[in-house]
Protein backbone atom coordinates (compact mmCIF):
# COMPACT_ATOMS: atom_id res chain seq x y z
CA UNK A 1 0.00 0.00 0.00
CA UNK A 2 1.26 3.08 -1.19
CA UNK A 3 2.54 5.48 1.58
CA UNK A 4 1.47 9.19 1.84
CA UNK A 5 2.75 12.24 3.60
CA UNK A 6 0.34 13.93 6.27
CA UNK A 7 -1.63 16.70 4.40
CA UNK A 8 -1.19 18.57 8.38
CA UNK A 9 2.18 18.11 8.87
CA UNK A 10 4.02 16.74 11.99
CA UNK A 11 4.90 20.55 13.82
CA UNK A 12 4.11 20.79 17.32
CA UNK A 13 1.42 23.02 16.68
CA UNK A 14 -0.45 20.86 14.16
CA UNK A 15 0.47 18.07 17.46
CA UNK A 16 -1.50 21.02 19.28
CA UNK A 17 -4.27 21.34 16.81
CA UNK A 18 -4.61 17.85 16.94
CA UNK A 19 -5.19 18.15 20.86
CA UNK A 20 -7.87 21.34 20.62
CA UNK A 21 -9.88 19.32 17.60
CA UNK A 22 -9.73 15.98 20.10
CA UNK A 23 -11.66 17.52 23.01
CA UNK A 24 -14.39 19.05 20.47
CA UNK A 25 -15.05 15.66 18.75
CA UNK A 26 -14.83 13.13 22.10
CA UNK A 27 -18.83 13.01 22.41
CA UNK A 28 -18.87 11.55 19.04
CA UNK A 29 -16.56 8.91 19.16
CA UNK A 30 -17.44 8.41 22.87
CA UNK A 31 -21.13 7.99 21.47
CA UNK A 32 -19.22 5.12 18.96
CA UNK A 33 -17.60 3.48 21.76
CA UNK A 34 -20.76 2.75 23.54
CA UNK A 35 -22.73 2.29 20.92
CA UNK A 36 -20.32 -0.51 20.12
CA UNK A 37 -20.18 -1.87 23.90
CA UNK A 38 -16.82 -1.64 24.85
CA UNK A 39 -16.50 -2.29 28.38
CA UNK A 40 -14.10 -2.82 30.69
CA UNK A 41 -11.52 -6.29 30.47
CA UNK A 42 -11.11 -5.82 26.80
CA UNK A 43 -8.82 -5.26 23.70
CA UNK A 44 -8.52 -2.42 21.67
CA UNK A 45 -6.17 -1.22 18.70
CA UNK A 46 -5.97 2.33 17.87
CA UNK A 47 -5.36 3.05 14.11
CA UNK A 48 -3.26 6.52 13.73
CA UNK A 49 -3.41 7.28 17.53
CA UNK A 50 -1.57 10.53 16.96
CA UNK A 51 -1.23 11.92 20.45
CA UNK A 52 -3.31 8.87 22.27
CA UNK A 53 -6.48 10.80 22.78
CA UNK A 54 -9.24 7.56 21.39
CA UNK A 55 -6.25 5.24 23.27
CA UNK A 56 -6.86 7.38 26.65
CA UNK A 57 -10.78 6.94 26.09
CA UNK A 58 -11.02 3.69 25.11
CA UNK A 59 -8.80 3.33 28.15
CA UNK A 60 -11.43 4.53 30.62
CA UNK A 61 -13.90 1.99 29.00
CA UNK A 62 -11.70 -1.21 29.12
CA UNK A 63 -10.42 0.03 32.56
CA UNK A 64 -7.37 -1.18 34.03
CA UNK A 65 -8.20 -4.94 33.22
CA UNK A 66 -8.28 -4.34 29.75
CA UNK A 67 -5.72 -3.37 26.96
CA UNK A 68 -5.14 -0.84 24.65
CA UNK A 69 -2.16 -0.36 21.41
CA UNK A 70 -2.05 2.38 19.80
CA UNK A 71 -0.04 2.36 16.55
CA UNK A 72 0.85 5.45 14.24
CA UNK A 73 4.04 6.47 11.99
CA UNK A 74 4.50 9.25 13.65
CA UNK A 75 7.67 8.77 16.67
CA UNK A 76 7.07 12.71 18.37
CA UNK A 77 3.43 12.32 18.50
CA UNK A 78 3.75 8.61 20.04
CA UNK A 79 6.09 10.13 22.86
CA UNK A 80 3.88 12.54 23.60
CA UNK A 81 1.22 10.01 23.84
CA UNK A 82 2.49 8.12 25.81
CA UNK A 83 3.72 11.19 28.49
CA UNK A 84 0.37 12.11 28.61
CA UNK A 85 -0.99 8.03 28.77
CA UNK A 86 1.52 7.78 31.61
CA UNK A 87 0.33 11.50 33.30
CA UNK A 88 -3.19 9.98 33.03
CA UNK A 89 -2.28 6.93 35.24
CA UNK A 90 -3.67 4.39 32.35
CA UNK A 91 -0.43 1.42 32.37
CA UNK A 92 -2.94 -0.36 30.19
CA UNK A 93 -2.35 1.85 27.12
CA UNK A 94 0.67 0.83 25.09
CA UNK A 95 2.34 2.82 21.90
CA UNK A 96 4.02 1.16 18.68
CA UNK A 97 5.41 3.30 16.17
CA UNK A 98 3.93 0.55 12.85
CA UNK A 99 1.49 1.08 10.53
CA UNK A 100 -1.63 -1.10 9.98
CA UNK A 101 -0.41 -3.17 7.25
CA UNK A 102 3.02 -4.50 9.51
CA UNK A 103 1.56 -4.35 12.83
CA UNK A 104 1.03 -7.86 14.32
CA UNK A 105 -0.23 -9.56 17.37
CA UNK A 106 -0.51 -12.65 19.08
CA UNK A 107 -3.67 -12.15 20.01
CA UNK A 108 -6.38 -10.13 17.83
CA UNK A 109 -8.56 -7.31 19.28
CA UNK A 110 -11.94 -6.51 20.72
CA UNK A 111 -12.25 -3.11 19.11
CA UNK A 112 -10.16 -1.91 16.48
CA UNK A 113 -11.05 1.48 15.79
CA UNK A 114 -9.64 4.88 13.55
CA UNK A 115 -10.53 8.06 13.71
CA UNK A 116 -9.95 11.17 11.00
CA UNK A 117 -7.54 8.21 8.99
CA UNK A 118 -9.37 6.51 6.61
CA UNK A 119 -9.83 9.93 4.12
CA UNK A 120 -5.43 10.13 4.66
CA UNK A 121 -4.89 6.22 2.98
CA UNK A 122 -4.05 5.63 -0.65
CA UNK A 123 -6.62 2.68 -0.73
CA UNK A 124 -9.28 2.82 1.75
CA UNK A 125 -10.28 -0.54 1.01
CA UNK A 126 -7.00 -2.10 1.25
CA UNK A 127 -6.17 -0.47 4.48
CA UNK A 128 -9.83 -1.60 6.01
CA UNK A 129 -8.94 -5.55 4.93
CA UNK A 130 -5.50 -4.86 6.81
CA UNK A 131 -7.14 -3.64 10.04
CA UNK A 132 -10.24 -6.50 10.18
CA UNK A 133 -7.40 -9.15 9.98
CA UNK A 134 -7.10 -7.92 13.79
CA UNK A 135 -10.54 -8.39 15.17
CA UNK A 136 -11.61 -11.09 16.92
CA UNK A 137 -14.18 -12.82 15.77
CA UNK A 138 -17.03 -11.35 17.46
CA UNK A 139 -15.31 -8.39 17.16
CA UNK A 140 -15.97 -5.18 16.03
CA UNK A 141 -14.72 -2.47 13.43
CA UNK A 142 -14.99 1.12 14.04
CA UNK A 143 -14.30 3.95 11.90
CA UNK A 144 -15.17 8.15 12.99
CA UNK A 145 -15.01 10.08 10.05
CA UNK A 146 -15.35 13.96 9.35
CA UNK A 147 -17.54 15.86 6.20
CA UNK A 148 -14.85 17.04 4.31
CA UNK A 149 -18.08 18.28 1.52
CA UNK A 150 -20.62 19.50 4.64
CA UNK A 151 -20.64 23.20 4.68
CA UNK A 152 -19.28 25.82 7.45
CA UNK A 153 -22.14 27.47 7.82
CA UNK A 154 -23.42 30.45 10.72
CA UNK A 155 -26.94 32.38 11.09
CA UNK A 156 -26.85 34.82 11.27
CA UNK A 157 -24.64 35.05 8.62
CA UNK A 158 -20.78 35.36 9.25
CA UNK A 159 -18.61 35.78 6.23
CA UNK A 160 -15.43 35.16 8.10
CA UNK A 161 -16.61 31.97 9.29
CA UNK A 162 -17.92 30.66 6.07
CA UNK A 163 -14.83 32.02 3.86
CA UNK A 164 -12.18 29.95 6.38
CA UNK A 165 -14.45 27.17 5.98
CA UNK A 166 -14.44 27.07 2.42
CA UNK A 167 -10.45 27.77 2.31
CA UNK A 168 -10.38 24.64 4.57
CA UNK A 169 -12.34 22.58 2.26
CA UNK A 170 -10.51 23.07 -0.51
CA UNK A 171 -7.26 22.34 0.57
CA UNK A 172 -8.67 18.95 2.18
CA UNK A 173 -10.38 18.05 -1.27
CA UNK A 174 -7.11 18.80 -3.16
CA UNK A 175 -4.72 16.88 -1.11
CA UNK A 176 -6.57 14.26 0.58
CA UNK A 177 -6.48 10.75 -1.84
CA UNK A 178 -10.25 10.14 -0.87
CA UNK A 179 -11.68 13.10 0.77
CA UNK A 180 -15.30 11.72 0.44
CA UNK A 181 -14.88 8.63 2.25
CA UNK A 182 -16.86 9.50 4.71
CA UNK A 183 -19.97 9.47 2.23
CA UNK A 184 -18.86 6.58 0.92
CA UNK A 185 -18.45 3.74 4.17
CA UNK A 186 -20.94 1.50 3.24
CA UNK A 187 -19.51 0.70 -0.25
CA UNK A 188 -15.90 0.88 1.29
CA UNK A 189 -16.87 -1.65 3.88
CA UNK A 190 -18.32 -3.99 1.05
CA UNK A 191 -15.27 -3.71 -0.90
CA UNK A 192 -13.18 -5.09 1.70
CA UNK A 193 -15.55 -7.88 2.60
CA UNK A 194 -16.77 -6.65 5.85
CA UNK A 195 -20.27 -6.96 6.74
CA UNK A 196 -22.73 -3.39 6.07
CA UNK A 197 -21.66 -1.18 8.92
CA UNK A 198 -24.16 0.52 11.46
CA UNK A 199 -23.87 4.19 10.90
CA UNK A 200 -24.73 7.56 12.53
CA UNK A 201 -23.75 11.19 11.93
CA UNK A 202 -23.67 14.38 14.14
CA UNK A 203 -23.17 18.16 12.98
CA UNK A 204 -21.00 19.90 14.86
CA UNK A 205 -22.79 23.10 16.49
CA UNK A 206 -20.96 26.02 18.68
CA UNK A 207 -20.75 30.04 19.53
CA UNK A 208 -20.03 32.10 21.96
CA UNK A 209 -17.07 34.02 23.10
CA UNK A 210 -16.10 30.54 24.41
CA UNK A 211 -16.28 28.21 21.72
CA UNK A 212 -13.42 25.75 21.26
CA UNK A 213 -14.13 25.84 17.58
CA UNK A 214 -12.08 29.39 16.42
CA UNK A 215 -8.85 28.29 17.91
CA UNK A 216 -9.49 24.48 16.15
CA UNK A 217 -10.27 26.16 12.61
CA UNK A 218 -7.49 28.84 12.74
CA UNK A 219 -4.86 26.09 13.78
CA UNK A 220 -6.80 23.90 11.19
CA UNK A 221 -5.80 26.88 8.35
CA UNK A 222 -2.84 26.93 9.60
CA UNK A 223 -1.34 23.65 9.16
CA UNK A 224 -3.39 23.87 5.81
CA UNK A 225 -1.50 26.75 4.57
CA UNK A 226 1.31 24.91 2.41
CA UNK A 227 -1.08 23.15 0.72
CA UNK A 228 -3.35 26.28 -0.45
CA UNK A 229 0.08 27.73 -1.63
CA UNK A 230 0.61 24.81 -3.92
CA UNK A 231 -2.89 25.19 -5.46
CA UNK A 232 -2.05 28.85 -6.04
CA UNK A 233 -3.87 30.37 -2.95
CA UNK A 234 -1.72 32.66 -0.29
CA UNK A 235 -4.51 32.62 2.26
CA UNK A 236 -2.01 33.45 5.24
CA UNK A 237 -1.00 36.94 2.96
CA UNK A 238 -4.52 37.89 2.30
CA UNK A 239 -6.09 37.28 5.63
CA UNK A 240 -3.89 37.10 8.42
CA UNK A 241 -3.79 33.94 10.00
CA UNK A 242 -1.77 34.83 13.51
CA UNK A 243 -5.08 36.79 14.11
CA UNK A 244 -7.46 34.36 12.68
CA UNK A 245 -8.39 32.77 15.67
CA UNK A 246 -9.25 36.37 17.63
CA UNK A 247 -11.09 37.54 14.96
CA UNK A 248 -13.28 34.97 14.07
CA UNK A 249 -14.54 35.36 17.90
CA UNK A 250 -15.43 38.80 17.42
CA UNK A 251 -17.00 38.16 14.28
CA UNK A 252 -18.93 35.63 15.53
CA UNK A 253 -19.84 37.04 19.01
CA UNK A 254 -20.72 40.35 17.59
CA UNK A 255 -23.34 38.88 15.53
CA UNK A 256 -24.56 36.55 17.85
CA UNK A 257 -24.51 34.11 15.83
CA UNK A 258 -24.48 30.07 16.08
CA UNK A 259 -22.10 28.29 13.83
CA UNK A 260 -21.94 25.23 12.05
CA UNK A 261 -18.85 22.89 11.69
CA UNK A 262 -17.84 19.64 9.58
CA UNK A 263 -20.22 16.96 9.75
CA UNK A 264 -18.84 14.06 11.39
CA UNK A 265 -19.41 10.28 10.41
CA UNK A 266 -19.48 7.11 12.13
CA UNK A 267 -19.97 3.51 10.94
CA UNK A 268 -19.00 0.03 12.74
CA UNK A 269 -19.70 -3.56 11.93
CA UNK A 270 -19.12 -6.95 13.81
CA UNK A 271 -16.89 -9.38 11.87
């Protein structure tokens, strides 16, 4: 399987961004890990953990009987993952730096579950027969996904809001191999062989001077901003983005106004 470079970037701050865009999506993939039944005593295996935040909640489901791997490419991001796994007091997390398709284990997995990964991969499909070779049987497969194609939208209207959003969309659906794959799980599932997966989807919805959601979409631009520079678009020049994430408060605040982020995806299935 063809290996690609991370559209974000490895910086510390995209490791930050990574951190502020984590606490804003937990309730879904929370939501995911119940719906599933995860509970406490068993085995999961965290696809891309990045900096351990699914590993740290599945964690607090399988609780200190149970077991959780996380695996990514990434060697900074693991060893923060793992300082923050350890600062947690959750010895029943464990890091690898592997990928999917060499990762092996003597014993397969309760859970195995992504999140934000499957849009990054080459071939979705291929990557999805690589990870259900490590459920149990039994088992389930578990995949959170965001709307790269839903709309940032506000009412009342804010035109700072909905410009960033669009920026953001079009640098995803330029350099990510399968942007739409969140649209397109059930056929992805059938491709690699797995059963039709369960779904559900939430919209992200937020405002107010203290919404998490400015600082996650300016740091979002951000790590985006090489890649609108390659399609011909010097979004930092035009706009600003040091002062992004202050500005789209006041925009935002001053017209009272409730905003709308990427959709978010979520589809499991028992093998």
């Amino acid at each position: 399987m063809k290996k690609l470079e991370y559209v974000f970037g490895h910086s510390q701050r995209e490791i930050q961004r990574l951190i502020y865009q984590a606490a804003i999506v937990k309730p879904v993939t929370e939501r995911l890990l119940r719906t599933v039944k995860l509970g406490p005593g068993m085995r999961v295996l965290d696809l891309g953990c990045g900096a351990g935040d699914v590993s740290m909640l599945a964690a607090q489901f399988v609780g200190p009987t149970g077991l959780v791997v996380g695996i990514d490419r990434n060697r900074d991001v693991l060893a923060l993952a793992a300082e923050r796994a350890h600062a947690a007091e959750l010895p029943q997390i464990t890091f690898k730096q592997t990928s999917v398709e060499s990762f092996s284990s003597q014993e397969t997995f309760d859970l195995v579950i992504g999140r934000y990964i499957l849009a990054h991969q080459s071939d979705p499909v291929g990557f999805l027969r690589a990870a259900a070779r490590l459920v149990s049987k039994g088992g389930s497969i578990a995949f959170h996904e965001i709307r790269v194609l839903q709309m940032f939208d506000s009412a009342p209207p804010v035109p700072l809001w909905q410009v960033t959003g669009n920026f953001i969309q079009m640098a995803s659906q330029s350099a990510l191999p399968h942007h739409d794959v969140s649209d397109r799980l059930i056929e992805s599932f059938s491709e690699a062989g797995l059963p039709e997966p369960n779904l559900f989807g939430e919209t992200l919805v937020g405002g107010g001077i203290d919404s998490p959601f400015y600082a996650w979409v300016a740091e979002t631009l951000q790590s985006l901003l090489p890649q609108l520079a390659r399609i011909g678009i010097p979004f930092g020049e035009l706009v600003g983005i040091e002062t992004l994430e202050g500005r789209l408060r006041e925009a935002v605040v001053a017209a009272r106004s409730q905003i709308v982020g990427p959709g978010q995806v979520c589809a499991w299935a028992k093998t």
